[in-house]
N, C-alpha and C. Protein backbone atom coordinates (compact mmCIF):
# COMPACT_ATOMS: atom_id res chain seq x y z
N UNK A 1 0.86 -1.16 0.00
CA UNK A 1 0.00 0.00 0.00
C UNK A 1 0.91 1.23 0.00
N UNK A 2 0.44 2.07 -0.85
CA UNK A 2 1.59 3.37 -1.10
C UNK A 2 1.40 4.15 -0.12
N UNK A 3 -0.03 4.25 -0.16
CA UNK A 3 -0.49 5.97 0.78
C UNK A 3 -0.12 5.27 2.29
N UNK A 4 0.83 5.89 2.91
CA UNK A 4 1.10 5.79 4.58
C UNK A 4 -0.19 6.07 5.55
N UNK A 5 -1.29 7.11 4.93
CA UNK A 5 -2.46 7.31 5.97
C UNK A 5 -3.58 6.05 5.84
N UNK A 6 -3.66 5.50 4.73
CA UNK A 6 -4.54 4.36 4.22
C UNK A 6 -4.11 3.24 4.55
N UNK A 7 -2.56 3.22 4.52
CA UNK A 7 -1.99 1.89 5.61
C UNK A 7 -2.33 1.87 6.77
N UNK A 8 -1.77 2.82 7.95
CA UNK A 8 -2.23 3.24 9.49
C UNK A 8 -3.53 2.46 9.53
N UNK A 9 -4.47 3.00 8.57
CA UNK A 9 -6.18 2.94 8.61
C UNK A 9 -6.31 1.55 8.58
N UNK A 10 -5.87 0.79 7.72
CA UNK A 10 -5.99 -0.33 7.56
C UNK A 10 -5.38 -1.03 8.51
N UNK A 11 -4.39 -0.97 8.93
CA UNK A 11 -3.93 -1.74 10.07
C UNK A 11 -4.83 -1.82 11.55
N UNK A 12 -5.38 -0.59 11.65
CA UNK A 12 -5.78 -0.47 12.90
C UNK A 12 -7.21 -1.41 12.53
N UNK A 13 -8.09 -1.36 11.60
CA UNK A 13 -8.70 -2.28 11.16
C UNK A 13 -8.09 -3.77 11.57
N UNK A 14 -7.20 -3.77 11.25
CA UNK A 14 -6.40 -5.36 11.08
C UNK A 14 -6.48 -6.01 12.88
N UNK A 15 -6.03 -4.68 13.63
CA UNK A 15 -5.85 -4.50 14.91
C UNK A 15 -7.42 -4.72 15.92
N UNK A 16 -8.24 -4.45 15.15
CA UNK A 16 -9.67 -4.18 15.85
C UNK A 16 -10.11 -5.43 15.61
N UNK A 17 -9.81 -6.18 14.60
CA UNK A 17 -10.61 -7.38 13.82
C UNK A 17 -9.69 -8.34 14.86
N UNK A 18 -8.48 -8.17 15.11
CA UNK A 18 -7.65 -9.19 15.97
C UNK A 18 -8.07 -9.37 17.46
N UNK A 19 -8.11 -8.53 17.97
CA UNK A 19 -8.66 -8.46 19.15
C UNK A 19 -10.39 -8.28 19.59
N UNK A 20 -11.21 -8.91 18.36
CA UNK A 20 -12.39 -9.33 18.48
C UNK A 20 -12.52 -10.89 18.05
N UNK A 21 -11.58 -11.21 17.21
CA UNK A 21 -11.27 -12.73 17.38
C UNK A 21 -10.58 -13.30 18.24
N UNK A 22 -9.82 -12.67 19.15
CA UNK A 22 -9.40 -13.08 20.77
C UNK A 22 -10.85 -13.14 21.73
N UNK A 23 -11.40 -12.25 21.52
CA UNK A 23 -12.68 -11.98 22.25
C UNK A 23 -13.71 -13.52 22.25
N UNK A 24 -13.63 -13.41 21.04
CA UNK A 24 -14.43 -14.95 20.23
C UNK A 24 -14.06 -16.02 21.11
N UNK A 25 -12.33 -16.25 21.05
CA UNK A 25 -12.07 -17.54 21.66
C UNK A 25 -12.22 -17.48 23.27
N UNK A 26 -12.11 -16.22 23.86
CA UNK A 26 -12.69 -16.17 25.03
C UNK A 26 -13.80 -16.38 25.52
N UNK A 27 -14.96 -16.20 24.20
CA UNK A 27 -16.59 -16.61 24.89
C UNK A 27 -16.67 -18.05 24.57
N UNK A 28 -15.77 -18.26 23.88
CA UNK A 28 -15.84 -20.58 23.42
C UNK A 28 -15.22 -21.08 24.77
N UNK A 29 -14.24 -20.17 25.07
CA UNK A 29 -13.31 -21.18 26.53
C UNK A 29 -14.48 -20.91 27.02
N UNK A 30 -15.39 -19.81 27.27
CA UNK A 30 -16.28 -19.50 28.52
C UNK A 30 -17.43 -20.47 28.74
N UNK A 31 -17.65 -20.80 27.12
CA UNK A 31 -19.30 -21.58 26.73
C UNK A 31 -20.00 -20.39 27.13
N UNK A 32 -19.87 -19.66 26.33
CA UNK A 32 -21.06 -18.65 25.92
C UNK A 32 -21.88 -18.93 25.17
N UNK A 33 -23.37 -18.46 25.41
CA UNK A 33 -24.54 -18.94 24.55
C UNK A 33 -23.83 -18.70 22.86
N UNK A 34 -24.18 -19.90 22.21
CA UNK A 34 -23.78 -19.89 21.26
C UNK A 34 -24.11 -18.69 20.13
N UNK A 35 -25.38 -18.33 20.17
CA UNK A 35 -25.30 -16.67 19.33
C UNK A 35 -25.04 -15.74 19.87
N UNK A 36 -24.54 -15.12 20.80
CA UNK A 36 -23.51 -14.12 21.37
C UNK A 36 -22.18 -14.51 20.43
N UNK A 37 -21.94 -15.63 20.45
CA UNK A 37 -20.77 -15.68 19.68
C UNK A 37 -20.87 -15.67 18.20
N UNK A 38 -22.10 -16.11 17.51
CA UNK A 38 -22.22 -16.15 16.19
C UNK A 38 -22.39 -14.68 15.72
N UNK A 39 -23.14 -14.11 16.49
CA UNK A 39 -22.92 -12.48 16.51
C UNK A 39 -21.84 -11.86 15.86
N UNK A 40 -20.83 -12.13 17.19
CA UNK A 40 -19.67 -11.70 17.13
C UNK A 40 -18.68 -12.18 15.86
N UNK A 41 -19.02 -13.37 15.18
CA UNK A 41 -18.21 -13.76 14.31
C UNK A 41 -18.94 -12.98 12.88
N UNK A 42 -19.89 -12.99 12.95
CA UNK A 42 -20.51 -12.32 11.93
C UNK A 42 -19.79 -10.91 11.85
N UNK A 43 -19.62 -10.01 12.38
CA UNK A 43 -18.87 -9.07 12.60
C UNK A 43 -17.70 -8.86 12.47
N UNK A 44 -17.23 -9.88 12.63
CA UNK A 44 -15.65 -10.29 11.94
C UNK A 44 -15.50 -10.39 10.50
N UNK A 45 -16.29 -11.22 10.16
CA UNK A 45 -16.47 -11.84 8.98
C UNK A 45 -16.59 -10.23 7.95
N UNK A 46 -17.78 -9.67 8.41
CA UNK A 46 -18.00 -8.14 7.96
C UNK A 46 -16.66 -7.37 7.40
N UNK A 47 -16.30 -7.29 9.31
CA UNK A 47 -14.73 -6.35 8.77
C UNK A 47 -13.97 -7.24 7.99
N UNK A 48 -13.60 -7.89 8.14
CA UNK A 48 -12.54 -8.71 7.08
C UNK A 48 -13.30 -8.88 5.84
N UNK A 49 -14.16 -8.75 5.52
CA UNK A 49 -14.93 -8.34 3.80
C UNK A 49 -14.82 -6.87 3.54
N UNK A 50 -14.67 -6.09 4.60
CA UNK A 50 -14.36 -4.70 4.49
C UNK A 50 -12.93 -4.20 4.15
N UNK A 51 -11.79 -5.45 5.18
CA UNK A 51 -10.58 -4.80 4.78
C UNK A 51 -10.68 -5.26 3.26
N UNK A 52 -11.04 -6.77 2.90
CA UNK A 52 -10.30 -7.12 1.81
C UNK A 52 -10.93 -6.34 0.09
N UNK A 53 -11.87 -5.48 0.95
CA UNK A 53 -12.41 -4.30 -0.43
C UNK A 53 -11.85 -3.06 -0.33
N UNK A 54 -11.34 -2.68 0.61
CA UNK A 54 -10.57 -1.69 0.48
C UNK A 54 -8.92 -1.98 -0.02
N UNK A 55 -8.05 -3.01 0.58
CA UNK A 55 -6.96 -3.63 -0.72
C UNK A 55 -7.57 -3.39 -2.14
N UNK A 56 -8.51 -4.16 -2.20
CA UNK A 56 -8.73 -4.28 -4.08
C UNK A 56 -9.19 -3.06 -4.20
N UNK A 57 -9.74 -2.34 -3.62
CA UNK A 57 -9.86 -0.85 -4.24
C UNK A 57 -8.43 -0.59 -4.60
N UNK A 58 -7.35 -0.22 -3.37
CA UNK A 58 -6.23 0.65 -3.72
C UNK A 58 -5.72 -0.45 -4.76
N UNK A 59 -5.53 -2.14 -4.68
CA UNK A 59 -4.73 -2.70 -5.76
C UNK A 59 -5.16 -2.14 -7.28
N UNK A 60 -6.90 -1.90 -7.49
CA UNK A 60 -6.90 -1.44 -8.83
C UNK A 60 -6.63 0.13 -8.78
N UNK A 61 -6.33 1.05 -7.88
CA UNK A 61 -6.19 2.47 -8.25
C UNK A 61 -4.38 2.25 -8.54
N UNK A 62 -3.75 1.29 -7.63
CA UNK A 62 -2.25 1.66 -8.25
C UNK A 62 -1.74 0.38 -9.48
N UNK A 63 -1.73 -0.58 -8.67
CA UNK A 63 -0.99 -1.64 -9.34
C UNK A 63 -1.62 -2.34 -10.83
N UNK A 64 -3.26 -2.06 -10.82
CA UNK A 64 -3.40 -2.20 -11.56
C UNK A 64 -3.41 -0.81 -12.93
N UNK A 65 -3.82 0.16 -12.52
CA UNK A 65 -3.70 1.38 -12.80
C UNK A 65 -2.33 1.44 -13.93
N UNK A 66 -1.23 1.31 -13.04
CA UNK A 66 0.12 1.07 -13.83
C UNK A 66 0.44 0.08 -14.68
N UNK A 67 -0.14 -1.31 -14.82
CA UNK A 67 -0.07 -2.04 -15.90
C UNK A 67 -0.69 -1.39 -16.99
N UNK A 68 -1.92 -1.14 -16.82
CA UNK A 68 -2.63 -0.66 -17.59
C UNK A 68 -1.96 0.51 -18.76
N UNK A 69 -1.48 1.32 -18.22
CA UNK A 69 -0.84 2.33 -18.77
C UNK A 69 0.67 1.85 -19.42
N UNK A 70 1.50 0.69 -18.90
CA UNK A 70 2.59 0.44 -18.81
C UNK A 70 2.93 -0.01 -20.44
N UNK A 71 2.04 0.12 -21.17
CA UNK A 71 1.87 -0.47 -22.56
C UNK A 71 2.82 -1.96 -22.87
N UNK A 72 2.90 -2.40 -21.79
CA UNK A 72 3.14 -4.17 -21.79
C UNK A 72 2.16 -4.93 -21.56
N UNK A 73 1.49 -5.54 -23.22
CA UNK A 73 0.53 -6.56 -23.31
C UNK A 73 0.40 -7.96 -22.28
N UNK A 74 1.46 -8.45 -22.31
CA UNK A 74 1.55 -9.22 -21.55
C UNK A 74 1.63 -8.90 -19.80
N UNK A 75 2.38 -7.89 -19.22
CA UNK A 75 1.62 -7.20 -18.02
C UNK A 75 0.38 -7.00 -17.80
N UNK A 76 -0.19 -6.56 -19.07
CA UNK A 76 -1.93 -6.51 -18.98
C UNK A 76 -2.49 -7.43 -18.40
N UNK A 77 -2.28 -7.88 -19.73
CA UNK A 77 -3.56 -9.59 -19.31
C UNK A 77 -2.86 -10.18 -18.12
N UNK A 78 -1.70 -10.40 -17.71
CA UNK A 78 -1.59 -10.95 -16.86
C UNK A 78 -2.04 -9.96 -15.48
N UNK A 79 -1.99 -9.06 -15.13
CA UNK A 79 -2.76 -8.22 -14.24
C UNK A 79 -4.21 -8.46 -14.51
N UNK A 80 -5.37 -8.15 -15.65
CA UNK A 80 -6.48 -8.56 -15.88
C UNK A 80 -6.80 -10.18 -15.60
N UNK A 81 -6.04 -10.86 -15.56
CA UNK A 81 -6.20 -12.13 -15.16
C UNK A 81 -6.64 -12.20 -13.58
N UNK A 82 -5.11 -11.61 -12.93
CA UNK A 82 -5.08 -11.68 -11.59
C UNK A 82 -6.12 -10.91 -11.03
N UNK A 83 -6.62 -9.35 -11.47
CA UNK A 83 -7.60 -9.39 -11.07
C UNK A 83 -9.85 -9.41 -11.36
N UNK A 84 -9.37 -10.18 -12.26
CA UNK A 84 -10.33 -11.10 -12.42
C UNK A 84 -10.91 -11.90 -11.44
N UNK A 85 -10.07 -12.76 -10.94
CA UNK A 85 -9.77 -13.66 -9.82
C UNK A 85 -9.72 -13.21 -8.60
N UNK A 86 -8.60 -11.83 -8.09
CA UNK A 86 -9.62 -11.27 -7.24
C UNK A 86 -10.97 -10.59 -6.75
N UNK A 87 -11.91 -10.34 -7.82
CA UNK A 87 -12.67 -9.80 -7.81
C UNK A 87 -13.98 -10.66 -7.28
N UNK A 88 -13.40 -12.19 -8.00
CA UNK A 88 -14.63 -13.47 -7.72
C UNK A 88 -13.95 -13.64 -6.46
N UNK A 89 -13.05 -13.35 -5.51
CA UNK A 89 -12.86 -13.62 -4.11
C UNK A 89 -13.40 -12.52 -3.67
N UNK A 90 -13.51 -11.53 -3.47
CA UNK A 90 -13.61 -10.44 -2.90
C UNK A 90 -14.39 -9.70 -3.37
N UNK A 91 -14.76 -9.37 -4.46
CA UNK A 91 -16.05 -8.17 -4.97
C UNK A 91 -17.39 -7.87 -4.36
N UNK A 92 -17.63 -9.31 -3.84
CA UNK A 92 -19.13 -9.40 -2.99
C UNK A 92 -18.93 -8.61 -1.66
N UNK A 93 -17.61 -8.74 -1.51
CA UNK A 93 -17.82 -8.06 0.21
C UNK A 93 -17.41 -6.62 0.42
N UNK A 94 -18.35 -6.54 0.87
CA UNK A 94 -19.13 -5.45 1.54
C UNK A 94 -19.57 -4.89 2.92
C-alpha cells in the first residue's frame, strides 16, 4: 500500500478485527450462549470483507492502474487475469 495514511487505517482495522477474534475464543473457553458468539463472528467476517475491499480498491487504483498504462501486453492480461480472480474472491464483500 503506497499511501502511509490508508496503511495506518488499515492496520488499525487489522488490529480491531484481531482483538475481536481473541474476544471470540474467550466466549468458546467460557461456553457462551452460542449466538452471542455467532454475533460476534458475523462481525468479523464483515470487517474482514471490508478490509479485503478496500486492498482491491487501492490494488486497482495503483498496481493495476500502472499495468494498464505500462503499454506491456503481456503485463496486462496478466494483471487482468489476476484481477479477475480477485474480484470473484472479494467483490461481494461489503
Amino acid at each position: 500500500m503506497k499511501d502511509p495514511a490508508k496503511k495506518k487505517k488499515l492496520l488499525a482495522r487489522l488490529r480491531r478485527l484481531e482483538g475481536q477474534l481473541a474476544a471470540v475464543a474467550r466466549m468458546v473457553e467460557e461456553d457462551r450462549h452460542c449466538p452471542e458468539v455467532l454475533v460476534q463472528i458475523a462481525a468479523i467476517k464483515g470487517g474482514m470483507g471490508r478490509v479485503g475491499q478496500l486492498l482491491l480498491e487501492e490494488h486497482v487504483r495503483t498496481c493495476v492502474a500502472d499495468a494498464l498504462q505500462s503499454g506491456d501486453a503481456d503485463e496486462r492480461d496478466a494483471t487482468l487475469t489476476e484481477l479477475t480472480d480477485l474480484m470473484g474472491r472479494f467483490g461481494g464483500a461489503k
